[in-house]
PDB file of N, CA and C in Angstrom:
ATOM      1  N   UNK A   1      10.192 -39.647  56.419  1.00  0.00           N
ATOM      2  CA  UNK A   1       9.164 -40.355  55.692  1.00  0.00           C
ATOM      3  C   UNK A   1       7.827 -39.703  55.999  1.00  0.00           C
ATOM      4  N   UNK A   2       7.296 -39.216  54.572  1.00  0.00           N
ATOM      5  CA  UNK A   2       5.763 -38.922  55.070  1.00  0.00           C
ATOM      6  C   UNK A   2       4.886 -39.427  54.302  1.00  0.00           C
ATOM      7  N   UNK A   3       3.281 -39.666  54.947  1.00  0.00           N
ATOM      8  CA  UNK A   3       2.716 -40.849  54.667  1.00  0.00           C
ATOM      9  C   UNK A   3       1.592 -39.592  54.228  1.00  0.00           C
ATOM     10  N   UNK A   4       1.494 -39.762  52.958  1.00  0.00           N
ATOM     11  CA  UNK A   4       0.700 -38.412  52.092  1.00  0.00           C
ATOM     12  C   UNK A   4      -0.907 -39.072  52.201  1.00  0.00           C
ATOM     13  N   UNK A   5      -0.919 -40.030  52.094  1.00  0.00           N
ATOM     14  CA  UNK A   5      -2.677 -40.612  51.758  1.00  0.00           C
ATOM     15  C   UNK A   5      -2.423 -42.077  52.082  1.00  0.00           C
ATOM     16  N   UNK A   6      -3.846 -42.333  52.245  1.00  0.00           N
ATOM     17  CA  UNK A   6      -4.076 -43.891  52.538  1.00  0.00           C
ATOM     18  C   UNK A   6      -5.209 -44.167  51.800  1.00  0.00           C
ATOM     19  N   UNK A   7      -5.462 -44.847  51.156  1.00  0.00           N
ATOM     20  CA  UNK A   7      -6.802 -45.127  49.985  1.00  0.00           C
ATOM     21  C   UNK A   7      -6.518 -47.286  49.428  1.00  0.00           C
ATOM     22  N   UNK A   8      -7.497 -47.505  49.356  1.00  0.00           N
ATOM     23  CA  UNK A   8      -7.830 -48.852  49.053  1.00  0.00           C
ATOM     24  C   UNK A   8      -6.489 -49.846  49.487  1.00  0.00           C
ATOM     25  N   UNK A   9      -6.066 -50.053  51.022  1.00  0.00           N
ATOM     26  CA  UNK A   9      -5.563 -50.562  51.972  1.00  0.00           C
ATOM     27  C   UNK A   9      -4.344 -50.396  51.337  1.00  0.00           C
ATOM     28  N   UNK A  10      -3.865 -49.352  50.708  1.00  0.00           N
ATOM     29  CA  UNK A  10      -2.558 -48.992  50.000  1.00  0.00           C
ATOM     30  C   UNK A  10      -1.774 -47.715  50.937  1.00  0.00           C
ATOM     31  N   UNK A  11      -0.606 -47.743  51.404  1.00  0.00           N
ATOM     32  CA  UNK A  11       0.333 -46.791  52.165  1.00  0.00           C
ATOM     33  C   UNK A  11       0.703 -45.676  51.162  1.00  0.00           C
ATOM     34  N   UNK A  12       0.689 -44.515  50.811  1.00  0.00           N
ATOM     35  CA  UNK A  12       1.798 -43.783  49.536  1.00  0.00           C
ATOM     36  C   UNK A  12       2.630 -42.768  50.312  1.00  0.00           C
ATOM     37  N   UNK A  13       3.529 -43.285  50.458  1.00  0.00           N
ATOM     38  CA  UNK A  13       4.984 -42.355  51.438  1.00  0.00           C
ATOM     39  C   UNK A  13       5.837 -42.015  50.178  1.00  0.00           C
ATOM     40  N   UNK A  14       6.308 -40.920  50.512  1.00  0.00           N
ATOM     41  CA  UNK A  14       7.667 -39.674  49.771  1.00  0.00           C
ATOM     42  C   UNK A  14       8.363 -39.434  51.290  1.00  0.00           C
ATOM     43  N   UNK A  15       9.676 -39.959  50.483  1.00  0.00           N
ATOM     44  CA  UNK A  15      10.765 -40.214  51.896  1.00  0.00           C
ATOM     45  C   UNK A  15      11.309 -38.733  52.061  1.00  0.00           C
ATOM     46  N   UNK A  16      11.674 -37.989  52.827  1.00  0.00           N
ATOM     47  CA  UNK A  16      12.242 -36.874  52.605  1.00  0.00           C
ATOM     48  C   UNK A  16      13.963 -36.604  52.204  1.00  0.00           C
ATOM     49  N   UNK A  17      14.149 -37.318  52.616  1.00  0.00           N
ATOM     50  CA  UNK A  17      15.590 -37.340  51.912  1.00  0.00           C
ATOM     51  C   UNK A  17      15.787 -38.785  50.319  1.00  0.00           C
ATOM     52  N   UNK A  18      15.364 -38.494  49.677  1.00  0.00           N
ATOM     53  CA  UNK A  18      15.210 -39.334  48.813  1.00  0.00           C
ATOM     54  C   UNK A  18      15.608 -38.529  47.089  1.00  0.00           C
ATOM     55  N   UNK A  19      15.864 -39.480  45.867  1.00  0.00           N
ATOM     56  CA  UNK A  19      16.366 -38.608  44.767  1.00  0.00           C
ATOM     57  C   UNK A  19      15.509 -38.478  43.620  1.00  0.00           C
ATOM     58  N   UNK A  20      15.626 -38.076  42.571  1.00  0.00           N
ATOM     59  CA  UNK A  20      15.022 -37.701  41.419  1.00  0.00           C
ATOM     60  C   UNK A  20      14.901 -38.891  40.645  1.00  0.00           C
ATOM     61  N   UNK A  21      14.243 -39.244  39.858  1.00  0.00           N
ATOM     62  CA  UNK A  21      12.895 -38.356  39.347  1.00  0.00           C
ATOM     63  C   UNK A  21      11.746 -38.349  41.031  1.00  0.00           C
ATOM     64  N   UNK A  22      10.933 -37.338  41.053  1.00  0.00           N
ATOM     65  CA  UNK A  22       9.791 -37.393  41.801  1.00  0.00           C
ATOM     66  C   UNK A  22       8.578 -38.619  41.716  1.00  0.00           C
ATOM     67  N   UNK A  23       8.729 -39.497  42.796  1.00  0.00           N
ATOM     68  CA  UNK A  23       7.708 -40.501  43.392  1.00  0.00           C
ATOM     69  C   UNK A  23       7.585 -40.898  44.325  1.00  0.00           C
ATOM     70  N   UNK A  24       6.442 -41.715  44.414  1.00  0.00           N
ATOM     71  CA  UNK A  24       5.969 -42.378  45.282  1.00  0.00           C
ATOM     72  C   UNK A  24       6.293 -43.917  45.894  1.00  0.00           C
ATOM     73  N   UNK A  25       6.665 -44.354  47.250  1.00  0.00           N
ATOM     74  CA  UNK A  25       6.726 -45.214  47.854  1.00  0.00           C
ATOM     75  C   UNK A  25       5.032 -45.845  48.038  1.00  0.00           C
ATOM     76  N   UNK A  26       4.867 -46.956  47.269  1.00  0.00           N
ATOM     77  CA  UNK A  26       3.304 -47.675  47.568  1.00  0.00           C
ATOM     78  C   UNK A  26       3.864 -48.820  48.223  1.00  0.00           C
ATOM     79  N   UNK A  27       2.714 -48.548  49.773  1.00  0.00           N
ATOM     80  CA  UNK A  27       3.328 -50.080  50.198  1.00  0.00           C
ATOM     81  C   UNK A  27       1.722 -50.910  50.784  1.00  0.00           C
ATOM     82  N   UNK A  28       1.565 -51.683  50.804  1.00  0.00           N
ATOM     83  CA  UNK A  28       0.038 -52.828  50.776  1.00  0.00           C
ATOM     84  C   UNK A  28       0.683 -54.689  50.833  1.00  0.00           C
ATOM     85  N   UNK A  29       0.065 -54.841  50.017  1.00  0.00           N
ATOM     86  CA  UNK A  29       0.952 -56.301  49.920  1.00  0.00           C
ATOM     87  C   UNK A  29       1.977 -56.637  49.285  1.00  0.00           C
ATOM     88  N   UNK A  30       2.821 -56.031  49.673  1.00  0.00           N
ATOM     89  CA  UNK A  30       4.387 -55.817  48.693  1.00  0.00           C
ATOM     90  C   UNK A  30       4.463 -53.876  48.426  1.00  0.00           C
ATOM     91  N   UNK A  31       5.292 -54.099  47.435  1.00  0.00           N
ATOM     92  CA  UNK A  31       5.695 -52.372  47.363  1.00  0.00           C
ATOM     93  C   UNK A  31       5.734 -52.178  46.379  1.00  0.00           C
ATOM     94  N   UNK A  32       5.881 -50.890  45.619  1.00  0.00           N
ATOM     95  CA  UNK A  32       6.472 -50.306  44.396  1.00  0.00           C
ATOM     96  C   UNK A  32       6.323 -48.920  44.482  1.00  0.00           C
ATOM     97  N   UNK A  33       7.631 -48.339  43.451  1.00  0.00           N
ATOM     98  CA  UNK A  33       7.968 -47.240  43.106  1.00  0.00           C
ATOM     99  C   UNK A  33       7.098 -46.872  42.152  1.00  0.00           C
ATOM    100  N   UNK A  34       6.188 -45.354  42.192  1.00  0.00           N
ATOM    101  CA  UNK A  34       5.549 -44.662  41.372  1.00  0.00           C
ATOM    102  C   UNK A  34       6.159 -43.571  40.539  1.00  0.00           C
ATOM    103  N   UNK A  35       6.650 -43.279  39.597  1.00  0.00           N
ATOM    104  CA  UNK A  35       7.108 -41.865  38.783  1.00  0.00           C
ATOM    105  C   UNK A  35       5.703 -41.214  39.343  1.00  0.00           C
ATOM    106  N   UNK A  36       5.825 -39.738  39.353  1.00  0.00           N
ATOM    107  CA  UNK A  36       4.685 -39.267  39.894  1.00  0.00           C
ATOM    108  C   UNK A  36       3.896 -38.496  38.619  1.00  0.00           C
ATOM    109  N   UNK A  37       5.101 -38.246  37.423  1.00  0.00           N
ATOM    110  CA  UNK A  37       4.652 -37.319  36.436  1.00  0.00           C
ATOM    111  C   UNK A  37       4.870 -38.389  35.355  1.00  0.00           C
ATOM    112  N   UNK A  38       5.303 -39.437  34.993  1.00  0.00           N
ATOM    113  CA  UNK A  38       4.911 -40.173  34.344  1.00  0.00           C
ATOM    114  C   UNK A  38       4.126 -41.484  34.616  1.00  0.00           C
ATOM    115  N   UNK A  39       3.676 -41.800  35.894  1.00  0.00           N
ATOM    116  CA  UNK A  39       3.133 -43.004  36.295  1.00  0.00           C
ATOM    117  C   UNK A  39       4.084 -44.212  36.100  1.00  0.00           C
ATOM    118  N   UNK A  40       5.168 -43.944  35.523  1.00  0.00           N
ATOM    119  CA  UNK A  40       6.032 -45.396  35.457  1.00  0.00           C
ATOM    120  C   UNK A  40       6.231 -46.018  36.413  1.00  0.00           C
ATOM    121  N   UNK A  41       6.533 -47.417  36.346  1.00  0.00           N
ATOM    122  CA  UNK A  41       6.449 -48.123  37.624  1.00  0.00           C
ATOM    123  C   UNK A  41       8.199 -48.464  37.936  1.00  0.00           C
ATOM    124  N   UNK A  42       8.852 -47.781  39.078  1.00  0.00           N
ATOM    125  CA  UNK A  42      10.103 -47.927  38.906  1.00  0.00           C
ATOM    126  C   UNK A  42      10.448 -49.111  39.456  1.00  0.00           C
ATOM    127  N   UNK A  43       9.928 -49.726  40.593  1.00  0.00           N
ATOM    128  CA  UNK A  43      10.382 -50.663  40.834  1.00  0.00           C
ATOM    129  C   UNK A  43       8.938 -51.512  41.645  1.00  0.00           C
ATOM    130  N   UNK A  44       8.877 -53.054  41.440  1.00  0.00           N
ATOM    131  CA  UNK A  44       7.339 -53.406  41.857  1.00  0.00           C
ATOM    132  C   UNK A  44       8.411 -54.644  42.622  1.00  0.00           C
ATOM    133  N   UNK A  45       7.853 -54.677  44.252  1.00  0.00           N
ATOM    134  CA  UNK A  45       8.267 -56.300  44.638  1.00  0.00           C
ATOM    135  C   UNK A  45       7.405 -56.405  45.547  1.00  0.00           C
ATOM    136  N   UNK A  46       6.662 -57.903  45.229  1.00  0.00           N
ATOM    137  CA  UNK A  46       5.652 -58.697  45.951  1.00  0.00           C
ATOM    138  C   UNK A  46       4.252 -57.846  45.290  1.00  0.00           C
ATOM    139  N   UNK A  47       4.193 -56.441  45.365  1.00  0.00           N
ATOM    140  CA  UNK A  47       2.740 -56.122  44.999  1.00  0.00           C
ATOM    141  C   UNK A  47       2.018 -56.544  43.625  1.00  0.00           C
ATOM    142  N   UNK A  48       0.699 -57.403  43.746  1.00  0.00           N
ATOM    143  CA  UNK A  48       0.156 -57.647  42.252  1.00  0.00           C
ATOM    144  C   UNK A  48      -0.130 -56.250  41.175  1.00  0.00           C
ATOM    145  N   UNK A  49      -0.045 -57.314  40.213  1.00  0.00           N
ATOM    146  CA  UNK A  49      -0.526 -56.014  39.242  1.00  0.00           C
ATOM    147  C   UNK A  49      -1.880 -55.256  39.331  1.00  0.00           C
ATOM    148  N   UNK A  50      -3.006 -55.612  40.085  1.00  0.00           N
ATOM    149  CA  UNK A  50      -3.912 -55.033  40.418  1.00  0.00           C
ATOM    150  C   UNK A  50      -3.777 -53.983  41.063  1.00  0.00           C
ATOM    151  N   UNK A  51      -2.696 -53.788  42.094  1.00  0.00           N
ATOM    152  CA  UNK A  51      -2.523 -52.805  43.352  1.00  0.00           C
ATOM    153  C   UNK A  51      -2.099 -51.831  42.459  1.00  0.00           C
ATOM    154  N   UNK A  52      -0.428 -52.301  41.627  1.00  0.00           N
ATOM    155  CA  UNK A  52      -0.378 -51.227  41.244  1.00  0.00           C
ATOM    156  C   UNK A  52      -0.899 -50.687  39.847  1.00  0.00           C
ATOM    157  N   UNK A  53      -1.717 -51.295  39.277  1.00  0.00           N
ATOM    158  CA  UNK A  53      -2.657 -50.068  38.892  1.00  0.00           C
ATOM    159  C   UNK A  53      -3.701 -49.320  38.954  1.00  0.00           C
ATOM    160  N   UNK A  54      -4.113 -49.713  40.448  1.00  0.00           N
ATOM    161  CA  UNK A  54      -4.553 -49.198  41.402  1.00  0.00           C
ATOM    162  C   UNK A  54      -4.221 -48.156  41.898  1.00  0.00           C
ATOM    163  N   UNK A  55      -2.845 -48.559  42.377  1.00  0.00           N
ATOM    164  CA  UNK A  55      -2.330 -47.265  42.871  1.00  0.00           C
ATOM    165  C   UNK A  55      -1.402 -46.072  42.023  1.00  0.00           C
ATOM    166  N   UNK A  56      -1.452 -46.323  41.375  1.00  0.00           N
ATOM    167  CA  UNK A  56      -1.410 -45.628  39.626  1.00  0.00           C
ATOM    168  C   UNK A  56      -2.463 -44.637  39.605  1.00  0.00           C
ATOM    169  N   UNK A  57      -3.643 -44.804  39.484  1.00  0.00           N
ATOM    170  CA  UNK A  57      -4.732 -44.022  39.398  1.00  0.00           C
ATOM    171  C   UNK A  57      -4.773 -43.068  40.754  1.00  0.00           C
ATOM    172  N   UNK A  58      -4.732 -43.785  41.303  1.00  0.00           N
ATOM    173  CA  UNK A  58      -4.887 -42.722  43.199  1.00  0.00           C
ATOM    174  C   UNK A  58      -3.325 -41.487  42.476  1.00  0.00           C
ATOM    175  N   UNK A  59      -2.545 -41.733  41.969  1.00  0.00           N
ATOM    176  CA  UNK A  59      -1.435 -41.099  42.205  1.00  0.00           C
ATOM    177  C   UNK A  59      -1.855 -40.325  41.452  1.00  0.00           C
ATOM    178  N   UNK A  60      -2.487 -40.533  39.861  1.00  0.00           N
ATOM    179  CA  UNK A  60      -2.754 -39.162  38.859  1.00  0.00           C
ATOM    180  C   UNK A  60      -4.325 -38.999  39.320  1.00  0.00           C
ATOM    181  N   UNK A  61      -4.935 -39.094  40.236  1.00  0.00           N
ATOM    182  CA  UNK A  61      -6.161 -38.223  40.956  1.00  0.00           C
ATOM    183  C   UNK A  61      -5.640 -37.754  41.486  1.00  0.00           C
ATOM    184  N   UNK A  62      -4.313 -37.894  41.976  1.00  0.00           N
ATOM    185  CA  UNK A  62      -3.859 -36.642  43.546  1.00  0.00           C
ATOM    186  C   UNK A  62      -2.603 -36.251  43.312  1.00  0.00           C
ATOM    187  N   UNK A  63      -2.455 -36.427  41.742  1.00  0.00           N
ATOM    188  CA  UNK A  63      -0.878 -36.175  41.123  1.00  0.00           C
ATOM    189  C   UNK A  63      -0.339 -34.479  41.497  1.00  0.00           C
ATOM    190  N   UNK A  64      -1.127 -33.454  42.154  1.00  0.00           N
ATOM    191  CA  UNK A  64      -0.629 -32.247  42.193  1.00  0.00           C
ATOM    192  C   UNK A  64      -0.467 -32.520  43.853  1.00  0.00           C
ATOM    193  N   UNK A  65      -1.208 -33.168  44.628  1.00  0.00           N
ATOM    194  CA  UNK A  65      -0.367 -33.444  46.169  1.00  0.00           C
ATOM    195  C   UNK A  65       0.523 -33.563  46.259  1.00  0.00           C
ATOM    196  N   UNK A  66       0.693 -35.003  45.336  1.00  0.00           N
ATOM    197  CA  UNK A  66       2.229 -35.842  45.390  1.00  0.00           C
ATOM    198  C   UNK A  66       3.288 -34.777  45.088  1.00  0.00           C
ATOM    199  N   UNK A  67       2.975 -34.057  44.293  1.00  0.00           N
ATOM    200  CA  UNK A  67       4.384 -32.995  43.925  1.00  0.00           C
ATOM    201  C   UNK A  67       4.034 -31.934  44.395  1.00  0.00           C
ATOM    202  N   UNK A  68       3.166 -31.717  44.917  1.00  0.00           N
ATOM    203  CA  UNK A  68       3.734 -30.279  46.125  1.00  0.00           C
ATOM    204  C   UNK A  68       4.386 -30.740  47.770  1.00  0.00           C
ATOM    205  N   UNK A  69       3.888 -32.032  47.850  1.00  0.00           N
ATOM    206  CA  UNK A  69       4.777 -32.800  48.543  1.00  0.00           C
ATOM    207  C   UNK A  69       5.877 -32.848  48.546  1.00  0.00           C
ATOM    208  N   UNK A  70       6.048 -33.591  47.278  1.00  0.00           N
ATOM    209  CA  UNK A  70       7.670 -33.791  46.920  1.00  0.00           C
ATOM    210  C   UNK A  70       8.593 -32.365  46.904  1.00  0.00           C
ATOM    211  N   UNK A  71       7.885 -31.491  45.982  1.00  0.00           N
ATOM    212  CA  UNK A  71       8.448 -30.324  46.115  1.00  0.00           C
ATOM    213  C   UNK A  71       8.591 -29.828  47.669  1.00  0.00           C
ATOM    214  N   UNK A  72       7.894 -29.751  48.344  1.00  0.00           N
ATOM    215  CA  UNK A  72       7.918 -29.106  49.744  1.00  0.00           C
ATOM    216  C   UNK A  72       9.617 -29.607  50.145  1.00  0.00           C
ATOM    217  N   UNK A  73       9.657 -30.947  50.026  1.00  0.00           N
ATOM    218  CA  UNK A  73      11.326 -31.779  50.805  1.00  0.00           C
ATOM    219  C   UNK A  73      12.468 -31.511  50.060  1.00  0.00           C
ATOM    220  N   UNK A  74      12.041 -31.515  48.651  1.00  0.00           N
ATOM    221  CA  UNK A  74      13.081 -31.603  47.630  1.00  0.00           C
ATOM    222  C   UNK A  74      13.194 -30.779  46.977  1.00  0.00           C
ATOM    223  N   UNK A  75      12.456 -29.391  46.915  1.00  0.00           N
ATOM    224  CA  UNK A  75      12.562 -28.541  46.617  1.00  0.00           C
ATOM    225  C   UNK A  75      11.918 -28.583  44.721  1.00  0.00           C
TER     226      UNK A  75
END
């Protein structure tokens, strides 16, 4: 598990052994799954809809981290 950024009391971890499509683990007050190249929300539990589109935006401001990230584990 690596913990790529921390921005507006939001966690965004990419697990290293984890599968396709490429995203993000957001965790704050509850969690959800980020697509990293489409922003879809794969899976949301407990977090409001504020966070995550919150953390939506942090992901396509830093959308080329997240996937050289991802790429780095997953090739």
């Amino acid at each position: 598990m690596v913990t790529v950024l921390r921005q507006h009391g939001l966690r965004f971890v990419i697990y290293t052994a984890d599968h396709e499509p490429p995203h993000v683990h957001v965790y704050g007050d509850g969690e959800a799954r980020i697509d990293i190249e489409t922003l879809k929300v794969l899976t949301q539990g407990g977090m409001s809809d504020r966070d995550v589109r919150r953390a939506a935006e942090v992901i396509a401001a830093n959308r080329q981290l997240f996937l050289e990230t991802w790429r780095k584990y997953h090739g």
